[in-house]
Each structure stands twice: as structure tokens, then as C-alpha cells.
N, C-alpha and C. Protein backbone atom coordinates (compact mmCIF):
# COMPACT_ATOMS: atom_id res chain seq x y z
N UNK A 1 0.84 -1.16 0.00
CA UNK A 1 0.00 0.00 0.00
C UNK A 1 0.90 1.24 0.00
N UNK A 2 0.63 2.12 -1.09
CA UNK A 2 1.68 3.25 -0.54
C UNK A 2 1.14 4.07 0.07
N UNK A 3 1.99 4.92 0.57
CA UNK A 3 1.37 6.62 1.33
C UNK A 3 0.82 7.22 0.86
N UNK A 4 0.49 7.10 -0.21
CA UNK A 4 -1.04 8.19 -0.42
C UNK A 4 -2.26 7.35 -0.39
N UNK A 5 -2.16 5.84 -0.55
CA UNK A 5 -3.11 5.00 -0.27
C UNK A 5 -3.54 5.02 1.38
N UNK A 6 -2.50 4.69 1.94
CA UNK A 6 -2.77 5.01 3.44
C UNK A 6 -3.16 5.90 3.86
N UNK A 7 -3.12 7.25 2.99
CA UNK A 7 -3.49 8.44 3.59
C UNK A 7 -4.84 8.41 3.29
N UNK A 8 -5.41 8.04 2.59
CA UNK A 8 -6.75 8.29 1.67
C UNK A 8 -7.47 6.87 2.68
N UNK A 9 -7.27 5.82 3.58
CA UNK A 9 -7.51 5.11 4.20
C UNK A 9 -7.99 5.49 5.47
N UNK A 10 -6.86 6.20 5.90
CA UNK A 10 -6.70 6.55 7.20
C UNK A 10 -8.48 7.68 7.17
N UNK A 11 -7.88 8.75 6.09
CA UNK A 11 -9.39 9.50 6.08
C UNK A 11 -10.45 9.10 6.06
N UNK A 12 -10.52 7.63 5.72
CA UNK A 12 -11.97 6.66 5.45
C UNK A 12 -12.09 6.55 6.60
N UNK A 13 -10.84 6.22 7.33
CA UNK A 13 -11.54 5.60 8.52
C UNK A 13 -12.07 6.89 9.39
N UNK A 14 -11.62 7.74 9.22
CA UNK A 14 -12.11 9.07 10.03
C UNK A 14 -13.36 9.42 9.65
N UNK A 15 -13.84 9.31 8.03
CA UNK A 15 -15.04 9.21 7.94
C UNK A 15 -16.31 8.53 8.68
N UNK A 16 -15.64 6.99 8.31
CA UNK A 16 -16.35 6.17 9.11
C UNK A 16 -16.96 6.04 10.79
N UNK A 17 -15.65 6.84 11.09
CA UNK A 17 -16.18 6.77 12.58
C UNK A 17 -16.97 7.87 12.54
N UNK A 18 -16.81 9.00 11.96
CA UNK A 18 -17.73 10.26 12.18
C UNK A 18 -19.00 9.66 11.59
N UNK A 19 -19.70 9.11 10.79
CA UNK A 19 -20.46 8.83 10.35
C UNK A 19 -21.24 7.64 11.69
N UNK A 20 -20.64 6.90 11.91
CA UNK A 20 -21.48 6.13 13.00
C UNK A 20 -21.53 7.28 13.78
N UNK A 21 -20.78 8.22 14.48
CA UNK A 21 -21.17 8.61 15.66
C UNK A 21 -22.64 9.42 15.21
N UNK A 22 -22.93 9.92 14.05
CA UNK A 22 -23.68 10.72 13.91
C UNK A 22 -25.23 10.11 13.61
N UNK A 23 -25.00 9.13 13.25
CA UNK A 23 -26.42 8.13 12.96
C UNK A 23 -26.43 7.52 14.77
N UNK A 24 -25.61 7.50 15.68
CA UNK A 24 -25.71 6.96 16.84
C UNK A 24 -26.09 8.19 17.38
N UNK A 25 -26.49 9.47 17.33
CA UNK A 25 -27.16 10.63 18.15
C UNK A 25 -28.26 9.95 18.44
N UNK A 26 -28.26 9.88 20.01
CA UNK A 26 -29.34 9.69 20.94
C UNK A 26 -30.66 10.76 20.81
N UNK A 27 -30.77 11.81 20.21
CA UNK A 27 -32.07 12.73 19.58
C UNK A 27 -32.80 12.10 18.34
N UNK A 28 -32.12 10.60 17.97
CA UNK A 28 -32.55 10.55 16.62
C UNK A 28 -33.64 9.01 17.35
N UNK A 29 -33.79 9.05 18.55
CA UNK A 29 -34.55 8.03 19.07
C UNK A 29 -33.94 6.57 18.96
N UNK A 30 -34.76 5.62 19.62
CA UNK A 30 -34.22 4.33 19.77
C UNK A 30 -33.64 3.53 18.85
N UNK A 31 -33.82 4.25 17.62
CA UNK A 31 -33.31 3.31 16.36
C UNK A 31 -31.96 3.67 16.22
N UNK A 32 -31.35 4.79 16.53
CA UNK A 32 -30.41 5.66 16.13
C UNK A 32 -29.08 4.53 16.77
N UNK A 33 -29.03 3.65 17.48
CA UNK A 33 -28.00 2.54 17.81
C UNK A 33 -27.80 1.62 16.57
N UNK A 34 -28.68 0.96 16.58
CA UNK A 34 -29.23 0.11 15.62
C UNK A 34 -28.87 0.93 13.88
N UNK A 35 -29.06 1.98 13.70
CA UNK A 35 -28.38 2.75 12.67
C UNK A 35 -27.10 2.74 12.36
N UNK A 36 -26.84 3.28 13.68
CA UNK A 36 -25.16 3.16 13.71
C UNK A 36 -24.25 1.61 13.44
N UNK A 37 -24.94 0.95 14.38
CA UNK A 37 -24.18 -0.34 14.06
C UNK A 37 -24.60 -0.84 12.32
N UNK A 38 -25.31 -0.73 12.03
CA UNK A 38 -25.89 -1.11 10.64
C UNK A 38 -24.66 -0.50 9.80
N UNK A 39 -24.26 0.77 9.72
CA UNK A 39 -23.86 1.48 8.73
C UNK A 39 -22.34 1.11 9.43
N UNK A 40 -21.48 0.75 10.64
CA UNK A 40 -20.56 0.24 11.06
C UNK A 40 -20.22 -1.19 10.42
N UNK A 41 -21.38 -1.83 9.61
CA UNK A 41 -21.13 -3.41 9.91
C UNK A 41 -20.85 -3.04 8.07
N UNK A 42 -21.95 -2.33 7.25
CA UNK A 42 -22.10 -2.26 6.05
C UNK A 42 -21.09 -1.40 5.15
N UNK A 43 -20.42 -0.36 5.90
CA UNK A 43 -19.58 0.89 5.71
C UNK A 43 -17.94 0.16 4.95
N UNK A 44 -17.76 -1.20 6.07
CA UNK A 44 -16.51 -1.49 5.28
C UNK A 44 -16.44 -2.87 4.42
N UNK A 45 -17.92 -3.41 4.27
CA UNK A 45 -18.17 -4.06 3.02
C UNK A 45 -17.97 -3.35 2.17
N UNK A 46 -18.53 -2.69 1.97
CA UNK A 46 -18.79 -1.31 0.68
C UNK A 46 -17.31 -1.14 0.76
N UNK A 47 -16.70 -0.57 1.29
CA UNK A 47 -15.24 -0.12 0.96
C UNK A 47 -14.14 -0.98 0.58
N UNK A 48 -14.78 -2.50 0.94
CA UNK A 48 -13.89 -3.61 0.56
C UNK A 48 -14.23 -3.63 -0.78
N UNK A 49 -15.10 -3.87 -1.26
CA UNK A 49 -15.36 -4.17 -2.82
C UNK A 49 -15.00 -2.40 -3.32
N UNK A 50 -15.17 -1.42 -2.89
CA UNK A 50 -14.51 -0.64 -3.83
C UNK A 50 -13.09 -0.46 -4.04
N UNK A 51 -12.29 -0.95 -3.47
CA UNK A 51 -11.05 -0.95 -3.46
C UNK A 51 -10.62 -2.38 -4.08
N UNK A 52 -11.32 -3.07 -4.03
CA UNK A 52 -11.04 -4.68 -4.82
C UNK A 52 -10.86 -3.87 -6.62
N UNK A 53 -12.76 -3.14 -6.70
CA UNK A 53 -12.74 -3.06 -8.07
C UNK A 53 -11.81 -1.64 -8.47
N UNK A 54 -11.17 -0.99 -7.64
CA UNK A 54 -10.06 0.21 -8.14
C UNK A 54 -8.81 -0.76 -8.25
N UNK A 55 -8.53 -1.81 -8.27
CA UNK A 55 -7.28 -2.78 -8.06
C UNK A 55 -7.56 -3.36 -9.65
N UNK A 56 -8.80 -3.33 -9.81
CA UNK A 56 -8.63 -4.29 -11.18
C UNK A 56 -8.22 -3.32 -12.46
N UNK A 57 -7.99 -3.75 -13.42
CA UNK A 57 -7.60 -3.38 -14.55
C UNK A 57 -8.79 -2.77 -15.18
């Protein structure tokens, strides 16, 4: 992986966590856990296959 790959990683992951914390706001009612973990579990499927298909030719 080089350093600009890692860098562009590292920001995903900063995304990612900002993004659960924000679907996990306790104002957004009882589902808002259940959101969060959803988009925690689904967030780095999605990012696995997009980085599979930026690898291919």
C-alpha cells in the first residue's frame, strides 16, 4: 500500500467513525443505535469491494 493509499484510508476511517457517531445521536430516538451499528457493519463491506474493483484493470 503506498502513502497516499494510506493516507486516503486513514481518512476513510475518520469518515467512518464520524459517520457512526452521527447516525448513533441519541435525539434521533431508539433506532439511532441500531443505525449506527448497521452502517458500522455495512460501511466497510462497501469499501472492501470498492477498493477490490479500483485494483482491477
Amino acid at each position: 500500500m503506498t502513502k497516499s493509499s494510506q493516507a486516503v484510508q486513514g481518512l476513510w476511517i475518520r469518515f467512518r467513525d464520524a459517520n457512526g457517531q452521527f447516525h448513533a445521536d441519541k435525539d434521533s430516538g431508539s433506532i439511532a443505535s441500531i443505525n449506527a451499528a448497521s452502517g458500522m457493519l455495512q460501511m466497510p463491506i462497501q469499501r472492501a469491494q470498492e477498493l477490490e474493483n479500483s485494483a482491477q484493470p
